[in-house]
Structure formats: structure tokens, C-alpha cells
C-alpha atoms as a PDB file:
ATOM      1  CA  UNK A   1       0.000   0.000   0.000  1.00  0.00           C
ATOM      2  CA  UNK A   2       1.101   3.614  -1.004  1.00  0.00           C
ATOM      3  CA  UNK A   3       2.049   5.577   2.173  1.00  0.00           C
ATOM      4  CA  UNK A   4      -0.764   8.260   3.029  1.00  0.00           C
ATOM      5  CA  UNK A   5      -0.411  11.623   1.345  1.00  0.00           C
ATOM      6  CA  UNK A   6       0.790  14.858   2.886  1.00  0.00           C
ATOM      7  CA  UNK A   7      -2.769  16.586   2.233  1.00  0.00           C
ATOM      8  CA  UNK A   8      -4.730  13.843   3.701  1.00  0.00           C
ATOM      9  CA  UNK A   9      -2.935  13.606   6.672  1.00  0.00           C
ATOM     10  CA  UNK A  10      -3.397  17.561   7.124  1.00  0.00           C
ATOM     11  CA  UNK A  11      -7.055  16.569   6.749  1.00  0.00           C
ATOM     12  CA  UNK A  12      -7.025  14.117   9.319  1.00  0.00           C
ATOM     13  CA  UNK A  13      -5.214  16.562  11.637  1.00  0.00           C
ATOM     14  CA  UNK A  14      -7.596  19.668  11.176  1.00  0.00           C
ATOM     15  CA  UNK A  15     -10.848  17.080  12.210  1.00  0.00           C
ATOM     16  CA  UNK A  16      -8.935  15.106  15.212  1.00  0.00           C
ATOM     17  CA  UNK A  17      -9.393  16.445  18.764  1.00  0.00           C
ATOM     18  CA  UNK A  18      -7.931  13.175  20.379  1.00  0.00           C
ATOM     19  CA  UNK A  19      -3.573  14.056  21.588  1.00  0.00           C
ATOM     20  CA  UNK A  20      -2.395  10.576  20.848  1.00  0.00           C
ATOM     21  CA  UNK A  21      -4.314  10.458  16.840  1.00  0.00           C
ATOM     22  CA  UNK A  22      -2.847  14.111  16.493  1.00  0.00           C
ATOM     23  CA  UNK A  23       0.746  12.797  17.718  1.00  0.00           C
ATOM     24  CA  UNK A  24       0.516   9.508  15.591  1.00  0.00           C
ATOM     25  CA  UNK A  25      -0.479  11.454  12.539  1.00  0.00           C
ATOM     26  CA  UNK A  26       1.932  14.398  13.214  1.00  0.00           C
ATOM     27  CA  UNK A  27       4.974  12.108  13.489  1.00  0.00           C
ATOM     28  CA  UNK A  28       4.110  10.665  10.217  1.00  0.00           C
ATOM     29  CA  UNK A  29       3.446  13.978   8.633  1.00  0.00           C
ATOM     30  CA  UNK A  30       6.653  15.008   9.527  1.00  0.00           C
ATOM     31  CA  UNK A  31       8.601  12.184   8.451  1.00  0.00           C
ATOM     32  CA  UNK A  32       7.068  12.843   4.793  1.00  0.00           C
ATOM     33  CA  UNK A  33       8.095  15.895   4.973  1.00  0.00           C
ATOM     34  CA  UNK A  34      11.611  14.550   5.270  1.00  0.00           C
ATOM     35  CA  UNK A  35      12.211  15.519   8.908  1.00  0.00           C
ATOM     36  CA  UNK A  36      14.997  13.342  10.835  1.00  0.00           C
ATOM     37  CA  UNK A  37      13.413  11.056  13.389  1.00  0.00           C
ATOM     38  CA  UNK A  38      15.518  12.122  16.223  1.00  0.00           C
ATOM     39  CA  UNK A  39      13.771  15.871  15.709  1.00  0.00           C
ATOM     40  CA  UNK A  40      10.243  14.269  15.232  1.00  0.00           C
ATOM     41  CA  UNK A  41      10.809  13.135  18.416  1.00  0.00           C
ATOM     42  CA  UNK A  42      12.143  15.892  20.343  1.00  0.00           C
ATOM     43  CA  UNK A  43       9.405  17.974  19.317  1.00  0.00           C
ATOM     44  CA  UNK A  44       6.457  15.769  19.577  1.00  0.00           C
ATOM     45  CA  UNK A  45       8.247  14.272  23.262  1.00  0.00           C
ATOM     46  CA  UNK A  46       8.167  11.129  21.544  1.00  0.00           C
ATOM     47  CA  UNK A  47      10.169   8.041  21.229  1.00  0.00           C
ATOM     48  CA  UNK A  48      11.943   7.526  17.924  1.00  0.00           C
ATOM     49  CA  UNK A  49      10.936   4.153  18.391  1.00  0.00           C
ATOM     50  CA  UNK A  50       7.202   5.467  18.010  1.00  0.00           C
ATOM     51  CA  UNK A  51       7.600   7.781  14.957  1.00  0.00           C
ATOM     52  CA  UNK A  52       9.185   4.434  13.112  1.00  0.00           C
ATOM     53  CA  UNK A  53       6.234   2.235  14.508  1.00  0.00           C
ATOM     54  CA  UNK A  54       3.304   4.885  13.160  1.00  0.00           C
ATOM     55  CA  UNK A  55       5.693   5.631   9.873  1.00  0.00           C
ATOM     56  CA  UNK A  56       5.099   1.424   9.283  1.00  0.00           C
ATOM     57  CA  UNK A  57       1.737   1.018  10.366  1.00  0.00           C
ATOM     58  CA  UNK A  58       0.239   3.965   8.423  1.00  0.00           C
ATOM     59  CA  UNK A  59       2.367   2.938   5.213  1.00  0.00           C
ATOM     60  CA  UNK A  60       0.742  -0.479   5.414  1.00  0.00           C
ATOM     61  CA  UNK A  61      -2.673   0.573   6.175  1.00  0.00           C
ATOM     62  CA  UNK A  62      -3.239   4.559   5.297  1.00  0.00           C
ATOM     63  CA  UNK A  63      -4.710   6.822   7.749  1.00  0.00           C
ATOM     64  CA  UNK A  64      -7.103   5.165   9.406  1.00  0.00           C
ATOM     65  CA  UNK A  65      -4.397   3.706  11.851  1.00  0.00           C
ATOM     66  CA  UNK A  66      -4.126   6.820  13.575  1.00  0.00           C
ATOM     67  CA  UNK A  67      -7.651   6.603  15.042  1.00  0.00           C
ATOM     68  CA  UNK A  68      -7.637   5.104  18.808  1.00  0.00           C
ATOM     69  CA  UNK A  69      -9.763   1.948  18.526  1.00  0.00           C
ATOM     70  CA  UNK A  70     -10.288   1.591  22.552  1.00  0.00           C
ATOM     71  CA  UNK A  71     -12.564   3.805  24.125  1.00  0.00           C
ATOM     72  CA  UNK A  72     -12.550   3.264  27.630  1.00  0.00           C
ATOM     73  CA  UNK A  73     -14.631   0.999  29.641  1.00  0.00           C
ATOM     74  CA  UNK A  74     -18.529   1.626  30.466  1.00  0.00           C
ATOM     75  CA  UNK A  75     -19.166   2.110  34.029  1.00  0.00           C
ATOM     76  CA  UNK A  76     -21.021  -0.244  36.146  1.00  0.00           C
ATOM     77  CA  UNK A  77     -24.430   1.344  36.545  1.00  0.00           C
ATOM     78  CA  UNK A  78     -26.087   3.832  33.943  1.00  0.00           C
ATOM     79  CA  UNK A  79     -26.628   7.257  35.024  1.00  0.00           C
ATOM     80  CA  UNK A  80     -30.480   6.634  35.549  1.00  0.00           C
ATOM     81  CA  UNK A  81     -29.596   3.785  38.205  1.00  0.00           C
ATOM     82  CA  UNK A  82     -27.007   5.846  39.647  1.00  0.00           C
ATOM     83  CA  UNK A  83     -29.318   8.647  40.191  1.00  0.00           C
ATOM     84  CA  UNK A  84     -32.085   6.089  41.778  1.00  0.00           C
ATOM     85  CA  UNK A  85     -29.265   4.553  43.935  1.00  0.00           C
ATOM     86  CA  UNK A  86     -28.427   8.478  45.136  1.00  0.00           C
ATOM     87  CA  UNK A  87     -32.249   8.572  45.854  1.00  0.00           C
ATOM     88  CA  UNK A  88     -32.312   5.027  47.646  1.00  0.00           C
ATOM     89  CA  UNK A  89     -29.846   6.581  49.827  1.00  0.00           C
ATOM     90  CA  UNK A  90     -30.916   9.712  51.138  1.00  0.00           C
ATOM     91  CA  UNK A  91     -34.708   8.340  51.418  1.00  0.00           C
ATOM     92  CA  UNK A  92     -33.521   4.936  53.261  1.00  0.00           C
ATOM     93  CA  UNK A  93     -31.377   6.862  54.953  1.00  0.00           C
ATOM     94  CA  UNK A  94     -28.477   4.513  54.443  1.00  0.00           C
ATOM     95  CA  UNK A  95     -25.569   5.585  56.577  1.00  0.00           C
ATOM     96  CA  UNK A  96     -22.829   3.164  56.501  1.00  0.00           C
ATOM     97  CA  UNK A  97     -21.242   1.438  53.271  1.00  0.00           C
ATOM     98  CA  UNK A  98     -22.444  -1.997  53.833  1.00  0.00           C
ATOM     99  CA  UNK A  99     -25.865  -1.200  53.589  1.00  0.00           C
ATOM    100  CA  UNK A 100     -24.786   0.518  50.432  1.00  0.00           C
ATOM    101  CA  UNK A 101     -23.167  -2.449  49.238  1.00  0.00           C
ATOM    102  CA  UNK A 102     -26.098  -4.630  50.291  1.00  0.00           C
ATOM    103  CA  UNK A 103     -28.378  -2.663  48.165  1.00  0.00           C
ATOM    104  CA  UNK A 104     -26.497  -2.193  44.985  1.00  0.00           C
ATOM    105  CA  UNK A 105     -25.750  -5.899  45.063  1.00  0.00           C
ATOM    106  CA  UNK A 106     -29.275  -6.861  45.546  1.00  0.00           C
ATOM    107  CA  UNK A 107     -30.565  -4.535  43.459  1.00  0.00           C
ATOM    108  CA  UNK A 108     -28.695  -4.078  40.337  1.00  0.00           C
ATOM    109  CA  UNK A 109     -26.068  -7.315  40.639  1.00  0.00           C
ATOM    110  CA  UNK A 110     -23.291  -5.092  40.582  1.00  0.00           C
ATOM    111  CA  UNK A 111     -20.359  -5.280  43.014  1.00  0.00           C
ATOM    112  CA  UNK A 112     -17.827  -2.216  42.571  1.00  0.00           C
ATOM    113  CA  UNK A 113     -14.244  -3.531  42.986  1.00  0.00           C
ATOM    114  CA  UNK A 114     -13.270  -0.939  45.098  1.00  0.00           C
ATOM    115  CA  UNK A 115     -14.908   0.866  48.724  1.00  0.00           C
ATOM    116  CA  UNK A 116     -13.934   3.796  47.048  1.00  0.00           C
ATOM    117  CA  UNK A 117     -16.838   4.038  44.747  1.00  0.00           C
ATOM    118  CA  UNK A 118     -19.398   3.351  47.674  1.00  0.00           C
ATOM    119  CA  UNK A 119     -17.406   6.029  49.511  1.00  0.00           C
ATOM    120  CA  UNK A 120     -17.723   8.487  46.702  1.00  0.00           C
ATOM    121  CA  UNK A 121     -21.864   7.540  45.932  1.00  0.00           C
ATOM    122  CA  UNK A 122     -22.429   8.766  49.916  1.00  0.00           C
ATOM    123  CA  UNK A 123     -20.501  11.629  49.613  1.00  0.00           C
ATOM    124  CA  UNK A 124     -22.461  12.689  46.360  1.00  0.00           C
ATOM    125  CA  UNK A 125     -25.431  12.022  48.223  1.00  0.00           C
ATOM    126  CA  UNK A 126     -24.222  14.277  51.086  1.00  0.00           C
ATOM    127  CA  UNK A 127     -24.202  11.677  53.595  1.00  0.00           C
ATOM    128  CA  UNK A 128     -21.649  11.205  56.408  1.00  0.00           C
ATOM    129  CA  UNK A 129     -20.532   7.490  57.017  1.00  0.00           C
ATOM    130  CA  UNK A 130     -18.128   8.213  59.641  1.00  0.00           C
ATOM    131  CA  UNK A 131     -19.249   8.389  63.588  1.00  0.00           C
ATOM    132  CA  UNK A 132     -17.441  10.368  66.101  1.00  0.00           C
ATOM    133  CA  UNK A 133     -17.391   7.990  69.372  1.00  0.00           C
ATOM    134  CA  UNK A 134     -18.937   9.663  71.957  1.00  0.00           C
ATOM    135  CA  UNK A 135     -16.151   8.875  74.834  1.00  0.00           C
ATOM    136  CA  UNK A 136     -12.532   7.799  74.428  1.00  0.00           C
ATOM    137  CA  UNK A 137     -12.470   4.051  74.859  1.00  0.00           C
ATOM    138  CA  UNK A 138      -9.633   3.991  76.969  1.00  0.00           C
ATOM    139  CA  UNK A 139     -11.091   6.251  79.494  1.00  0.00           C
ATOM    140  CA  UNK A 140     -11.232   5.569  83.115  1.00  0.00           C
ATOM    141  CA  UNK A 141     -12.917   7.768  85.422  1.00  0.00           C
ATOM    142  CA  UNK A 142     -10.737   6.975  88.705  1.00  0.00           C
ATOM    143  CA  UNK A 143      -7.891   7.518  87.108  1.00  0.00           C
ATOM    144  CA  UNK A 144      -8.849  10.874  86.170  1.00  0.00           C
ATOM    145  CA  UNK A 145     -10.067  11.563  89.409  1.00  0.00           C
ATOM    146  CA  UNK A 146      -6.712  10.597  90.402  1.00  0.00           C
ATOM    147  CA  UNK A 147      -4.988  12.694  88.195  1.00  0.00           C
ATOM    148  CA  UNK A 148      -7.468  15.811  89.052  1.00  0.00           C
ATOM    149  CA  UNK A 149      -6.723  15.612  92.946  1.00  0.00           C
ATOM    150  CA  UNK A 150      -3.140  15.211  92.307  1.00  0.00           C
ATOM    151  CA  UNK A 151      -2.905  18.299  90.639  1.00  0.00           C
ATOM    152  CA  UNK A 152      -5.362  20.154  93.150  1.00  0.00           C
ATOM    153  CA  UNK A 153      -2.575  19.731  96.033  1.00  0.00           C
ATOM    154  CA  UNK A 154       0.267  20.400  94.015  1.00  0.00           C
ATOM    155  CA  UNK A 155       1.748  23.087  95.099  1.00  0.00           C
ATOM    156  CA  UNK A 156       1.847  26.388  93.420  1.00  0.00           C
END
């Protein structure tokens, strides 16, 4: 296959919003235009390594190897069940993660793979998970005492 033309890879780089198409393309563009690969790299902080790799690829299959095929995962629950779940939880009143969990689980069938995600869900839904104790659990009134008459008849 003939390697893509100057002009269609300016094409390709006026319509492309994506950084890694525009640096794939670039490199190539640049290399047509008889620039050293050493310099295509410096300027594009890129490996030489890459400008060789996207000078092969687009030389054996034109421009459309500059697109980015992968797209990113979807995310566990749609938007509209996300928004019911933030509902669920300030009408239940759902206060700690587990019930969280519990209800997601039994609800949707989806377990997130991190607490995180349940942490982030009750903050959105301006809930607080975390409990202030209300005493120190190592406190001991007679010591305390102790301490309080000690200091009473120290002497000044």
C-alpha cells in the first residue's frame, strides 16, 4: 500500500481532537516531509521508536491507523440507576457502606471492585458514614479523678 499523502494527513489533523491520533499522525506527517526522526521526536516528546512504529503502520494501512480503537470501559451502573441509587440513599437513609453495598448488590447485581466508589456515591449524596465515638475508649474515670486531685494539692 502507497504511504498516506501529505494533504490527507493535514485533513485528518484539522478534524482530530484526540492528543495521541494528532501525535501519531503528526509524526508521520513530519517524516514525509523529510524531517529526521531524532527531531520528530524531540518535538512531539516522543520516542523515535514510536515515529518508526506509526511511519510502518500507516504505510501499510493509510490513515485510518491513527484513530484510537479503545474507548474506555462503560461504568457499572447507567446514570439513571445511579441517580435512583443516590435517591435510595438519602430516602432509606443509608448511613454506613455496607448497607450501600447490600443494596447495589441486591438490586442491580453489581459489586464495585473498590470501597472507594461506595465512599464516593455517599458523599455525592451528602451523607456522612463516619461516627465520632462519643467517649474515648480507653477512658477511666478513677484515674482521672486521680490525676485531678493530684494536681489540686500540688503546690503552686
Amino acid at each position: 500500500m502507497r504511504p498516506p499523502s501529505v494533504d490527507a494527513i493535514t485533513t485528518f489533523l484539522d478534524t482530530t481532537e484526540d492528543v495521541m491520533e494528532y501525535k501519531r499522525a503528526m509524526a508521520v506527517r513530519m517524516i514525509l516531509l523529510d524531517f529526521r526522526p531524532c527531531d520528530i521526536a524531540l518535538a512531539l516528546n516522543v520516542t523515535e521508536a514510536f515515529v518508526s512504529k506509526w511511519k510502518i503502520l500507516s504505510f501499510k494501512g493509510g490513515i485510518d491507523v491513527f484513530t484510537v480503537k479503545y474507548h474506555g470501559s462503560h461504568g457499572y451502573l447507567t446514570s439513571e440507576q445511579r441517580q435512583l441509587v443516590l435517591h435510595a440513599i438519602t430516602v432509606e437513609k443509608m448511613e454506613n457502606v455496607d448497607a450501600l453495598v447490600d443494596h447495589i448488590r441486591t438490586t442491580y447485581g453489581v459489586k464495585f471492585k473498590s470501597r472507594q466508589s461506595y465512599y464516593a456515591m455517599l458523599a455525592e449524596a451528602r451523607v456522612t458514614w463516619k461516627r465520632a465515638q462519643s467517649q474515648h475508649p480507653k477512658k477511666d474515670p478513677d484515674r482521672i479523678d486521680a490525676k485531678k486531685k493530684a494536681l489540686q494539692d500540688f503546690p503552686e
